[in-house]
Structure formats: structure tokens, C-alpha cells
N, C-alpha and C. Protein backbone atom coordinates (compact mmCIF):
# COMPACT_ATOMS: atom_id res chain seq x y z
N UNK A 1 -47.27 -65.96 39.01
CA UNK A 1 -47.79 -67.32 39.04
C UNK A 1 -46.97 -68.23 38.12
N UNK A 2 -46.75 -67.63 36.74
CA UNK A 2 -45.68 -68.45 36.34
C UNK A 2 -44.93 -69.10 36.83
N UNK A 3 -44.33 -67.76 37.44
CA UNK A 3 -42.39 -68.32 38.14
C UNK A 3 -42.49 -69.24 39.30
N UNK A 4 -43.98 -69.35 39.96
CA UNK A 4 -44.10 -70.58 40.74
C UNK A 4 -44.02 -71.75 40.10
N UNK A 5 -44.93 -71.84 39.54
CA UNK A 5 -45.26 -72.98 38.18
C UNK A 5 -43.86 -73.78 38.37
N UNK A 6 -43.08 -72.51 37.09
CA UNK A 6 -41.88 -73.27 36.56
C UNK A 6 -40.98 -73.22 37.41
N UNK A 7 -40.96 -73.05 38.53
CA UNK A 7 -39.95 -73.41 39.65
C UNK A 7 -40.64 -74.46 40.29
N UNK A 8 -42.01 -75.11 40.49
CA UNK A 8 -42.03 -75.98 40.82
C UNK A 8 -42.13 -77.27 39.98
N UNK A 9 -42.00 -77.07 38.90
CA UNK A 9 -41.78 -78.01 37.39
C UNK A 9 -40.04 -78.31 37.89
N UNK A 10 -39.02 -77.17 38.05
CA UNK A 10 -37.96 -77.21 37.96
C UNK A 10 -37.84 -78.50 39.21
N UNK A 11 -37.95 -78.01 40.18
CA UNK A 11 -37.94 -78.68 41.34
C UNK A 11 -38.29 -80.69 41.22
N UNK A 12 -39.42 -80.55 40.33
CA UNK A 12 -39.58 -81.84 40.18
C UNK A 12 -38.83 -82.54 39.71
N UNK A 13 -37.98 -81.35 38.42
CA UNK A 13 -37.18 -82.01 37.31
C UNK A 13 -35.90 -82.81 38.35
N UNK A 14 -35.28 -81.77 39.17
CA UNK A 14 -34.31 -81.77 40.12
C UNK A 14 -34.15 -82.68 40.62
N UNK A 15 -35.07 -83.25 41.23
CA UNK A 15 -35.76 -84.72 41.72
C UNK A 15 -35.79 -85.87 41.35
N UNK A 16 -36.73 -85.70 40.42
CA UNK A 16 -36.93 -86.88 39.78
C UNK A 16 -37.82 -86.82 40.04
N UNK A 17 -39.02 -86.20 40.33
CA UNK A 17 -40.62 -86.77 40.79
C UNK A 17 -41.23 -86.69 39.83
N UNK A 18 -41.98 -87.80 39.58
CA UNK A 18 -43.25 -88.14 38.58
C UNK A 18 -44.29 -88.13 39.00
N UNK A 19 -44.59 -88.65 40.18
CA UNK A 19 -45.68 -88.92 40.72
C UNK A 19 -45.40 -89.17 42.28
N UNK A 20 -46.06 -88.86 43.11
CA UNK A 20 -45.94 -88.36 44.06
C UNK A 20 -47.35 -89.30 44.88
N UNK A 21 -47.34 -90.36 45.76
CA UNK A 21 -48.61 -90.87 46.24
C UNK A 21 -48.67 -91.07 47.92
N UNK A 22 -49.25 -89.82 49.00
CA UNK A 22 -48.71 -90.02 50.25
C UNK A 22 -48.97 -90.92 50.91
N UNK A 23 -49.76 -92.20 50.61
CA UNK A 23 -49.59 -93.30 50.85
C UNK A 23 -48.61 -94.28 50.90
N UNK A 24 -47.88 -93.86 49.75
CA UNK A 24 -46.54 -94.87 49.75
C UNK A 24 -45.43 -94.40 50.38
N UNK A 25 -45.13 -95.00 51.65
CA UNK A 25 -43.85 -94.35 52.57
C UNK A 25 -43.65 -95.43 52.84
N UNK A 26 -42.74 -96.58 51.85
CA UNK A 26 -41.91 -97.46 52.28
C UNK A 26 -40.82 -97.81 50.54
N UNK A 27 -40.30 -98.36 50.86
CA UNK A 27 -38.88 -98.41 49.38
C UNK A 27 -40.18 -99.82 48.66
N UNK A 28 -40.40 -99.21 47.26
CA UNK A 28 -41.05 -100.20 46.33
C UNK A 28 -40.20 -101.42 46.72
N UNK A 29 -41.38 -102.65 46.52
CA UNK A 29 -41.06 -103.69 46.89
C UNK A 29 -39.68 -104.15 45.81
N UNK A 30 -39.70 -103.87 44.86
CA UNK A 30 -38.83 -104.24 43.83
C UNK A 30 -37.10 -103.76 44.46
N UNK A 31 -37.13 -102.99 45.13
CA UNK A 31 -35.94 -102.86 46.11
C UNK A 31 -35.61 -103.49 47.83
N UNK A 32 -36.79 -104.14 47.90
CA UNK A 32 -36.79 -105.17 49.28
C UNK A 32 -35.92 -106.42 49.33
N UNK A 33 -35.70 -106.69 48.00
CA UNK A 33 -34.89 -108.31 47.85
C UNK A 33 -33.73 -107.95 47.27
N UNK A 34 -32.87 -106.88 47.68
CA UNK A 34 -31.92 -106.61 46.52
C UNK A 34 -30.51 -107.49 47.61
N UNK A 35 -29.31 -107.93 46.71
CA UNK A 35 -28.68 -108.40 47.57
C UNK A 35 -27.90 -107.47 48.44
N UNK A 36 -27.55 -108.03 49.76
CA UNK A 36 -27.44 -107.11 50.83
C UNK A 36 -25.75 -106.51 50.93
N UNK A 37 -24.86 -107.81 50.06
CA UNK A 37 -23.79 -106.55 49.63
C UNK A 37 -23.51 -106.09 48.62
N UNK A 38 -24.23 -105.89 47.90
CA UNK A 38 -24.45 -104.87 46.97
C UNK A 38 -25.10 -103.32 47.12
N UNK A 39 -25.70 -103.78 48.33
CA UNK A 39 -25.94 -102.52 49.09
C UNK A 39 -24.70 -101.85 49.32
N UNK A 40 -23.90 -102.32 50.35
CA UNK A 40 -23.11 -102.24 51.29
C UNK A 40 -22.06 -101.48 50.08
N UNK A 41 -21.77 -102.17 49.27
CA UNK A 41 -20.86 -101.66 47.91
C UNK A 41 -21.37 -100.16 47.25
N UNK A 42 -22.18 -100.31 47.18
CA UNK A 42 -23.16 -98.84 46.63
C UNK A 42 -23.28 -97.78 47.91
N UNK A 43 -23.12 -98.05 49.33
CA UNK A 43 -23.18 -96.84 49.68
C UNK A 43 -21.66 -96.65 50.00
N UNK A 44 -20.69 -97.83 49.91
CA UNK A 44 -19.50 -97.41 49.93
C UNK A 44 -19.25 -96.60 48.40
N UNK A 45 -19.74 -96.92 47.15
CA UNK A 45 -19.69 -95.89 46.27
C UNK A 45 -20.31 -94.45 46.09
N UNK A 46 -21.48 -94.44 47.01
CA UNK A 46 -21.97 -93.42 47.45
C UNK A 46 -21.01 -92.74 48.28
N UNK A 47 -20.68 -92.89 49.27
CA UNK A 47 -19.29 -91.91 50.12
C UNK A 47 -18.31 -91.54 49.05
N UNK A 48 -18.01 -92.61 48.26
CA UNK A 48 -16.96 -92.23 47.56
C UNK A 48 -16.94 -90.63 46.74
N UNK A 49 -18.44 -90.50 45.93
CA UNK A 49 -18.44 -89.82 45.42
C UNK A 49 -19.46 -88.54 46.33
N UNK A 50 -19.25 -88.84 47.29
CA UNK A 50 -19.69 -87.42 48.10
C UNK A 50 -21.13 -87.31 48.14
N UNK A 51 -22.30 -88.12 47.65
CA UNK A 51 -22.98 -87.76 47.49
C UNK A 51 -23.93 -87.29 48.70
N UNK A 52 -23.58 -87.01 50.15
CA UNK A 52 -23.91 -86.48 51.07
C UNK A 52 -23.83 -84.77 50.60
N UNK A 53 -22.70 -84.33 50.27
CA UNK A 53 -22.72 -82.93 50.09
C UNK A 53 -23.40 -82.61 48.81
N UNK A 54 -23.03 -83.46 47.61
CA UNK A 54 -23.93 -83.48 46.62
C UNK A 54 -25.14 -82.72 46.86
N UNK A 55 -25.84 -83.75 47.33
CA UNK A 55 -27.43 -83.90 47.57
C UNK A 55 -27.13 -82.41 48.22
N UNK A 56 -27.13 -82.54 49.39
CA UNK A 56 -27.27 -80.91 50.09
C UNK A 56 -27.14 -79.93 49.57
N UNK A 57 -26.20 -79.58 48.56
CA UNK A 57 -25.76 -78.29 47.28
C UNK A 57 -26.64 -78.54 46.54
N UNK A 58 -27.36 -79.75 45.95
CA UNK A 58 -28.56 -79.28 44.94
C UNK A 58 -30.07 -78.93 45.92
N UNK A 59 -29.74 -79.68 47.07
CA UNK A 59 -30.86 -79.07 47.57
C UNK A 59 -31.11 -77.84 48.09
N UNK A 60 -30.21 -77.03 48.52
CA UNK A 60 -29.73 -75.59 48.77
C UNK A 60 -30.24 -74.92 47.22
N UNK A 61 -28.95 -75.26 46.32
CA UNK A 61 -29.41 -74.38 45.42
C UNK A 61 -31.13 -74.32 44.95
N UNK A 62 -31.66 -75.71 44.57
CA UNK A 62 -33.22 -75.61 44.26
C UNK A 62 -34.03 -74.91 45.63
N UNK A 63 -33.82 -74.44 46.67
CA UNK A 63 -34.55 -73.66 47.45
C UNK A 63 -34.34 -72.36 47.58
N UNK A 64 -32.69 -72.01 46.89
CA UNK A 64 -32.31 -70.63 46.73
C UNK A 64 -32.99 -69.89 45.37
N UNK A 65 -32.93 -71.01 44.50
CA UNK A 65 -33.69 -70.70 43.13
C UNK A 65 -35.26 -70.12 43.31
N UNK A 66 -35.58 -71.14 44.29
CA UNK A 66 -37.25 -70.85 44.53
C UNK A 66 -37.50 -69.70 45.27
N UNK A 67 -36.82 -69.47 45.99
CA UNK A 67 -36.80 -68.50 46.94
C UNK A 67 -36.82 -67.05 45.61
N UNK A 68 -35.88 -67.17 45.32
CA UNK A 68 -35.60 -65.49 44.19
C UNK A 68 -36.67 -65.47 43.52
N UNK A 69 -37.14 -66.90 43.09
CA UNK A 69 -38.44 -66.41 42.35
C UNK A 69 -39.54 -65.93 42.86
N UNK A 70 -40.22 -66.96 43.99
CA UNK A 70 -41.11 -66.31 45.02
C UNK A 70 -40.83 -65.05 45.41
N UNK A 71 -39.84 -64.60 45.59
CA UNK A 71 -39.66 -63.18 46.26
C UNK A 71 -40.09 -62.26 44.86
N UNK A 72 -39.87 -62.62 43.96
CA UNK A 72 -39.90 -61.34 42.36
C UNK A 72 -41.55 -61.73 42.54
N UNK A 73 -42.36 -62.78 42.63
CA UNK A 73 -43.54 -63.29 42.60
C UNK A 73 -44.68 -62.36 43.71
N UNK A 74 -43.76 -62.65 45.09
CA UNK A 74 -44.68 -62.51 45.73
C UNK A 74 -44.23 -61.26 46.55
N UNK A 75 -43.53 -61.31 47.09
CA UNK A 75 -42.97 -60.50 48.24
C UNK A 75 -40.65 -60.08 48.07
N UNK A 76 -40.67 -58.61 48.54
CA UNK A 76 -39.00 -58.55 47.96
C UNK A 76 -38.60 -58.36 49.55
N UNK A 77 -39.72 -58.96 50.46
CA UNK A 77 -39.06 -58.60 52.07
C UNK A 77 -38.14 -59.64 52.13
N UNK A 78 -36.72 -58.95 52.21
CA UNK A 78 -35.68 -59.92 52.61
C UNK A 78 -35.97 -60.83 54.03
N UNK A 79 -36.36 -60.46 54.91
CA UNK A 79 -36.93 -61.06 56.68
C UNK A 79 -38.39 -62.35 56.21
N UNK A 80 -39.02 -62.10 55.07
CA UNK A 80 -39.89 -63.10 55.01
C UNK A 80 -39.51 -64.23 53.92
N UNK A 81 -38.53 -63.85 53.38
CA UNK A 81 -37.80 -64.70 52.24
C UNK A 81 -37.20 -66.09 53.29
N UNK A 82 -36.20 -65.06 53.78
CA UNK A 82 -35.10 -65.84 54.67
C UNK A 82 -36.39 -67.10 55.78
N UNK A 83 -37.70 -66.20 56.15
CA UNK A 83 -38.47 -67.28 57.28
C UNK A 83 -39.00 -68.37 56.16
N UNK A 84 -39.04 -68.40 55.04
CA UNK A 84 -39.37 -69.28 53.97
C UNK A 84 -38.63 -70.20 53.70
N UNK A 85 -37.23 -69.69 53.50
CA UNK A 85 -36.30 -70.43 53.17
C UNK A 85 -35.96 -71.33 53.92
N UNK A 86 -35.94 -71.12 55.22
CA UNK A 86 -35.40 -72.03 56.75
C UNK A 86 -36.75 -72.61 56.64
N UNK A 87 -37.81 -72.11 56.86
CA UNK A 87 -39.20 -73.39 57.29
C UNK A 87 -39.03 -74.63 55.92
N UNK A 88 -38.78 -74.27 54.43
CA UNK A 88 -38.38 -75.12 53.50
C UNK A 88 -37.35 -76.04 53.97
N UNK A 89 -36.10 -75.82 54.39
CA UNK A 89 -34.51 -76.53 54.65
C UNK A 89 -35.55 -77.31 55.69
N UNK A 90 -36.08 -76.50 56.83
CA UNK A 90 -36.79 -77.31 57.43
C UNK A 90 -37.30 -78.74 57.29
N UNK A 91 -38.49 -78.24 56.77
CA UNK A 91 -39.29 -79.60 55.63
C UNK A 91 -38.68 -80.61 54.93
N UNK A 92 -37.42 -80.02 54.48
CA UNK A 92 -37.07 -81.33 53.79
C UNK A 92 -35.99 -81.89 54.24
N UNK A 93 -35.49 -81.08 55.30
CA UNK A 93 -34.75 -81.83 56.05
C UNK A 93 -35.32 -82.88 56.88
N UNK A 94 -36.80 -82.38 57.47
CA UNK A 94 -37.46 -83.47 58.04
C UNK A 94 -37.81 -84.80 57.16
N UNK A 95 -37.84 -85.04 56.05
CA UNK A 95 -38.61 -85.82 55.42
C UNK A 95 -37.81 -86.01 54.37
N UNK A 96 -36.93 -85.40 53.62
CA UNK A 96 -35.68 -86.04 52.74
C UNK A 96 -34.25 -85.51 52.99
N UNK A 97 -34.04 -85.48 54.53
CA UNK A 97 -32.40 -85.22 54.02
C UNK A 97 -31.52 -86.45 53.75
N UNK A 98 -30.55 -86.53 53.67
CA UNK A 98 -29.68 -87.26 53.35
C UNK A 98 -29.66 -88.77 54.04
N UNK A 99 -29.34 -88.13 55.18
CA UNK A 99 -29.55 -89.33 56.29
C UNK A 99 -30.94 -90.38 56.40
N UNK A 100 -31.84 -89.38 55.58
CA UNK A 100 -33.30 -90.56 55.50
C UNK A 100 -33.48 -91.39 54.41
N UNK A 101 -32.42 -90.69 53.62
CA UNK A 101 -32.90 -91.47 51.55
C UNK A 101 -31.98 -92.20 51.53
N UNK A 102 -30.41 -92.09 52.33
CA UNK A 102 -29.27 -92.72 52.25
C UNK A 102 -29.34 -94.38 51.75
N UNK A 103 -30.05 -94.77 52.52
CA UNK A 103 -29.93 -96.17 52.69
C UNK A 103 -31.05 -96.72 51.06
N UNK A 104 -32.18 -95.84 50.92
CA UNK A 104 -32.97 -96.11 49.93
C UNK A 104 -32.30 -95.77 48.57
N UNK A 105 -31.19 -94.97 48.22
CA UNK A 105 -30.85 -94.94 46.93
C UNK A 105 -29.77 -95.65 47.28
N UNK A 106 -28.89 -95.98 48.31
CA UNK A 106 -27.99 -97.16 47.92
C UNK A 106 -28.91 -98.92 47.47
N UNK A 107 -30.33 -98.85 47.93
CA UNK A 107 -30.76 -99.78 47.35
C UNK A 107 -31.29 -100.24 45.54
N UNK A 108 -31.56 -98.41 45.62
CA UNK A 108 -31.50 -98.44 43.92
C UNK A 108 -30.25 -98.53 43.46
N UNK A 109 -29.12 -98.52 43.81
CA UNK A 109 -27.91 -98.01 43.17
C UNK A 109 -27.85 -99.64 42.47
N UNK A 110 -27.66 -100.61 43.86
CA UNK A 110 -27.71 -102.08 43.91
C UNK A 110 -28.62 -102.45 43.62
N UNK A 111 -29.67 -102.20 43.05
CA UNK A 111 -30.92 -102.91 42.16
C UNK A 111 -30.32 -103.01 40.62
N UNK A 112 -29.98 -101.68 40.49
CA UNK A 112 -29.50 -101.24 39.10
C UNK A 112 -28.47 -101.90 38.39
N UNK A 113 -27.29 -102.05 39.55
CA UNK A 113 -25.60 -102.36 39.09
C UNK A 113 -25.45 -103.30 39.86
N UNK A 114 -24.63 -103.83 39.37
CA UNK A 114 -23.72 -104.94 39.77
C UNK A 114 -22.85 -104.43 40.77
N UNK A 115 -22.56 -105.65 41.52
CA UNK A 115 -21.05 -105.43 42.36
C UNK A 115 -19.98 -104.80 41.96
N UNK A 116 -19.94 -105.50 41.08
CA UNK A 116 -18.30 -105.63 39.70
C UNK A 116 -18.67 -103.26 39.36
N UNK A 117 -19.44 -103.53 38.98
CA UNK A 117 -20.13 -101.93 38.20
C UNK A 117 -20.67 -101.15 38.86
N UNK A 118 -20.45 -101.39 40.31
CA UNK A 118 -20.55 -100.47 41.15
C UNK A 118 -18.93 -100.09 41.99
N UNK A 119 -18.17 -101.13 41.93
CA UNK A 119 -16.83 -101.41 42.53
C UNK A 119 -16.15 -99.78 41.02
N UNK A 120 -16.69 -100.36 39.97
CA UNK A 120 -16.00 -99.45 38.76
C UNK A 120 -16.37 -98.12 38.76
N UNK A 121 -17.50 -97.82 39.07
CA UNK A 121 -17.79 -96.82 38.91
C UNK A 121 -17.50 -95.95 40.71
N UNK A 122 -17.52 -96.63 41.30
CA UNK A 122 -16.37 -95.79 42.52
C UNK A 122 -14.78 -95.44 42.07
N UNK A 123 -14.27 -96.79 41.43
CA UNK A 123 -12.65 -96.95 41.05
C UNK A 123 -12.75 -95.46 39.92
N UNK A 124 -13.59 -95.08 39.15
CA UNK A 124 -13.76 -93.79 37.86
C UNK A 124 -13.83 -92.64 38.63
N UNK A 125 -14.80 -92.33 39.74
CA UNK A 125 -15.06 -91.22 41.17
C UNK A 125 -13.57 -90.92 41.88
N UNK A 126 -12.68 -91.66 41.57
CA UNK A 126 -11.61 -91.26 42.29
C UNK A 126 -10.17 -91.12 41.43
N UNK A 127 -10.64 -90.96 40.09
CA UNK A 127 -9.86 -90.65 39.15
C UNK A 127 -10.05 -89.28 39.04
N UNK A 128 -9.03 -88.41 38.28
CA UNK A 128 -9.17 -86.73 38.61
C UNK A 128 -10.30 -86.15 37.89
N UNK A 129 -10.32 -86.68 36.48
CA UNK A 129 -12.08 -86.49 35.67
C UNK A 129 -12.97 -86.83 36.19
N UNK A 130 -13.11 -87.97 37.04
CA UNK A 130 -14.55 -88.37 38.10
C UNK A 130 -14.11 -87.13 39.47
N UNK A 131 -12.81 -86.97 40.21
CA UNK A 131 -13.39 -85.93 41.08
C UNK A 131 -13.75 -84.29 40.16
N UNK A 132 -13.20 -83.95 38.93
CA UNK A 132 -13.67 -82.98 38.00
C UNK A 132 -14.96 -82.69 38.14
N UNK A 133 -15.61 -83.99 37.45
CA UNK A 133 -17.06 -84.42 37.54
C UNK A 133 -18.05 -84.15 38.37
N UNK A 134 -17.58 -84.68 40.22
CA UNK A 134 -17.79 -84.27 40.97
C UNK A 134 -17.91 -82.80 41.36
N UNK A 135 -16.43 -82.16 41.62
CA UNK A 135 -17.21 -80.87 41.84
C UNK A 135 -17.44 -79.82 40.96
N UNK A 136 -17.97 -80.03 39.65
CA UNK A 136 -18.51 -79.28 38.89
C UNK A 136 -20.53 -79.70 38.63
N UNK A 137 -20.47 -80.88 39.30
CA UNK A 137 -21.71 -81.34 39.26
C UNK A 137 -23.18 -80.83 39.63
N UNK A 138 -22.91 -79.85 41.04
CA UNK A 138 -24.12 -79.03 41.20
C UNK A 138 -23.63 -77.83 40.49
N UNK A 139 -22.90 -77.53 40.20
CA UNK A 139 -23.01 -75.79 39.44
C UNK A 139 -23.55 -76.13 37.66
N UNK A 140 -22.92 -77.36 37.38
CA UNK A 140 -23.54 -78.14 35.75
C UNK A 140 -24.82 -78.16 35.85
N UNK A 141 -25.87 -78.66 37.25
CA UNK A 141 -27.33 -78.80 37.74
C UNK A 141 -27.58 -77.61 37.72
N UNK A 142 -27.13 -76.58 38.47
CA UNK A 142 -27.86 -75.32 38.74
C UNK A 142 -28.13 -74.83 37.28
N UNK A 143 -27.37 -74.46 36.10
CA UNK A 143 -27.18 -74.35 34.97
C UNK A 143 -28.17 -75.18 34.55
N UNK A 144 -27.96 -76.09 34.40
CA UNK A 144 -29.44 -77.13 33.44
C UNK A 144 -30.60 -76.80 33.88
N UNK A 145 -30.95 -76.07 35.27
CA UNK A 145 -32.23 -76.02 35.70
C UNK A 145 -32.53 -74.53 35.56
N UNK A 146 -31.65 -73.28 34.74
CA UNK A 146 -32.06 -72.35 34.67
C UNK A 146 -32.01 -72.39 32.99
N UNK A 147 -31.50 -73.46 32.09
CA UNK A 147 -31.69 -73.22 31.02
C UNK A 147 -33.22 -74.16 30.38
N UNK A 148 -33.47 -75.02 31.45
CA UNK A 148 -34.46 -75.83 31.56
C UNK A 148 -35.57 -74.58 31.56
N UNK A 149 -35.47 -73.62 32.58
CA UNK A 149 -36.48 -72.85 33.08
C UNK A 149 -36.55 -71.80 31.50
N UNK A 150 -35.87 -71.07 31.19
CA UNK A 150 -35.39 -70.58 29.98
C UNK A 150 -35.83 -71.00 28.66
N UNK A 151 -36.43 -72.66 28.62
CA UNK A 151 -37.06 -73.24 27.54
C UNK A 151 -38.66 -73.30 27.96
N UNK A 152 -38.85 -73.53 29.26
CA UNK A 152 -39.92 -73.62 29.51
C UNK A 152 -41.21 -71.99 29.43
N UNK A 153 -40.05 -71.24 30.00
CA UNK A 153 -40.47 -69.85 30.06
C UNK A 153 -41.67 -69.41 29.13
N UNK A 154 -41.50 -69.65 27.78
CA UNK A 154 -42.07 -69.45 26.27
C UNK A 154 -43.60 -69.78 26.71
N UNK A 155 -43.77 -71.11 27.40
CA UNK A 155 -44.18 -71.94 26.95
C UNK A 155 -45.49 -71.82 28.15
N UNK A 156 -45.26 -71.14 29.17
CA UNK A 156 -46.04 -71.52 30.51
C UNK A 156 -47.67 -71.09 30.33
N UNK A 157 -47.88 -70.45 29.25
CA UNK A 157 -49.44 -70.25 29.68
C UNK A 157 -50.41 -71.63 29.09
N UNK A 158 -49.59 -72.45 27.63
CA UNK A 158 -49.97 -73.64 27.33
C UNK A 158 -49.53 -74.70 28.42
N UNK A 159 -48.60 -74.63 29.19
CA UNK A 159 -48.31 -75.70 30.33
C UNK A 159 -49.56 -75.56 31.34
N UNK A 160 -49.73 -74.28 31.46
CA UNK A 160 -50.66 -74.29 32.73
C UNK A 160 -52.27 -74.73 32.19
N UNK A 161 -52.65 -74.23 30.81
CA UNK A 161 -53.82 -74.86 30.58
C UNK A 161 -53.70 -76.35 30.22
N UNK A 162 -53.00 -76.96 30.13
CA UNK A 162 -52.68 -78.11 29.88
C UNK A 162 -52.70 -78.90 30.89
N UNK A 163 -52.33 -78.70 32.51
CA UNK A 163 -52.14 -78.82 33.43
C UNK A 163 -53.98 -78.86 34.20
N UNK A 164 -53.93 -77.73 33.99
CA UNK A 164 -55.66 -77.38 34.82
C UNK A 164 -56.40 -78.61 33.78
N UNK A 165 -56.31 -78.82 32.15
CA UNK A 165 -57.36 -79.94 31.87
C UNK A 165 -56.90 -81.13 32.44
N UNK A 166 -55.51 -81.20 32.60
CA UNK A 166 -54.96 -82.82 33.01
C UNK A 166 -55.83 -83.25 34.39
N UNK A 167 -55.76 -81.94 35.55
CA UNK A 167 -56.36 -82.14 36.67
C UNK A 167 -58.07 -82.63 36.67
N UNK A 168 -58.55 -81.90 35.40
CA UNK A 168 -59.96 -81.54 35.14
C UNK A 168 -60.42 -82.83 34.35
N UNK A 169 -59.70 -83.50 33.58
CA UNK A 169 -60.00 -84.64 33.54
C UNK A 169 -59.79 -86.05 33.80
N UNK A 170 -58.39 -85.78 34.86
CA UNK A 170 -58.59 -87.19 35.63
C UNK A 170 -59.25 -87.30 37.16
N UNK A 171 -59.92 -85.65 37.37
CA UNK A 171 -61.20 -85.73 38.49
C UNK A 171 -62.30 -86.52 38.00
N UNK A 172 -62.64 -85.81 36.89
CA UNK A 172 -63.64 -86.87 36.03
C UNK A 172 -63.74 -88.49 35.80
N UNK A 173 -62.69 -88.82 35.45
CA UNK A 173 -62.13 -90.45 35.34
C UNK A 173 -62.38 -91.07 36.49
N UNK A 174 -61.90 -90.14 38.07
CA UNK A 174 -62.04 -90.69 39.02
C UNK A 174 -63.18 -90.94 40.07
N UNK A 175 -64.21 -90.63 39.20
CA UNK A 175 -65.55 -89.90 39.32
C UNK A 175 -66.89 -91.13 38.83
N UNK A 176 -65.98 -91.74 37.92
CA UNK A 176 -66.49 -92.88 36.85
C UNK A 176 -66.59 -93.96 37.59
């Protein structure tokens, strides 16, 4: 139960998820008015720096990660691992692959940066330390998320009671 836990802690980390509300399935309004070539600039800096394969190598690895653990967790059948793994690639291929977020983080990119500082930070992506950068970038991730897991490890039976009161008392709050 742990190694679920902190693989799905990891997973969030991976992400970025804080909060999670299935109601909201449209780009926060605060990215609706962003200017429209500044978009256009940000996903041309997005190609630049690959972040199509990017994304896909961290998302591979965080389902290969989950996978080894679930399997030590739950089950070591290689045939029910592998139907896990594909119904997962599945899932999030349906609902976050690349091709669906594309357009929504080039709007954060251009919320964030400037033209000028998005133009620079493509012109740095194609210098040999920015492609360095690049492809050392998911194996640097995979690493942070097993030394991440490695700190957390210690720690999981206070995470999880910590967790069950967090749930236990904002049922309550919501109750009020």
C-alpha cells in the first residue's frame, strides 16, 4: 500500500497536480486572453525543444515506475502488468497526450513569457548545453522521482495518517 501511495504522490509530483476538479475541462480563464502570437512563438519554442517526445518519455517512464511498483505490491504476473500498463498509456493517451495539452501549455508558456523571452529561450534550446539539457532531461526526471520516492519512503505511515485526517476533515467542513 505504501508503494501505491508514493507512486501516486510521485506521479502528481511529475505533473504538477495540486488539485484536481472534474468539473473544470476548459484552459483557466486567465489563459483565454493571452496574445495570440505569443502563442504561436511558444509552440514554435515548444517544437524547438522537443517537447512532444519529452512529454511522452516522462510519461512512459512514470507508468513504467508505477507499474514495478504495483507489480512488487500487488501481483509479479508479467501478462497482467503489461494489460495495466497499455489500459494506463491508454487513459492518458485518451485524455492527456500531447496532441490534447499542446495548444494549452503553449498558452501558459505565453501567459508567462514574453515574445522577446520566449524567442531566447528557443535561441538557448538550440545551443549544445540547451540540446545537453534536453536529452538528459527525462533520465535527470526519472532520477529526481526515485530520489523523491527515497525521501518520502521514511516517511509514509505519517503521510498516510495525515492524508486519511486531511480527507476526514474537509468531509466535515463540507458537511457545515
Amino acid at each position: 500500500m505504501k508503494k501505491i501511495i508514493l507512486t501516486s504522490i510521485s506521479i502528481a509530483l511529475l505533473l504538477g497536480i495540486t488539485t484536481i476538479h472534474a468539473e473544470e475541462t476548459k484552459v483557466p480563464a486567465s489563459t483565454e486572453n493571452v496574445n495570440h502570437q505569443a502563442i504561436i512563438v511558444a509552440q514554435e519554442m515548444l517544437e524547438t525543444i522537443h517537447m512532444d517526445t519529452t512529454y511522452s518519455k516522462m510519461i512512459n517512464q512514470m507508468l513504467t515506475a508505477q507499474s514495478a511498483m504495483l507489480a512488487e505490491e500487488i501481483t509479479n504476473d508479467k501478462k497482467t502488468m503489461e494489460g495495466y500498463t497499455s489500459f494506463m498509456q491508454n487513459f492518458f493517451n485518451k485524455y492527456i497526450s500531447w496532441d490534447l495539452i499542446k495548444e494549452d501549455i503553449a498558452k501558459l508558456y505565453a501567459k508567462n513569457y514574453t515574445i522577446s523571452e520566449l524567442n531566447d529561450i528557443k535561441k538557448f534550446y538550440l545551443t549544445p548545453i540547451g540540446q545537453k539539457i534536453l536529452k538528459l532531461k527525462p533520465q535527470i526526471m526519472a532520477e529526481s522521482m526515485k530520489l523523491t520516492q527515497s525521501k518520502i519512503l521514511p516517511h509514509m505511515d505519517e503521510l498516510q495518517e495525515e492524508i486519511v485526517n486531511f480527507i476526514k476533515n474537509t468531509k466535515e467542513k463540507e458537511k457545515k
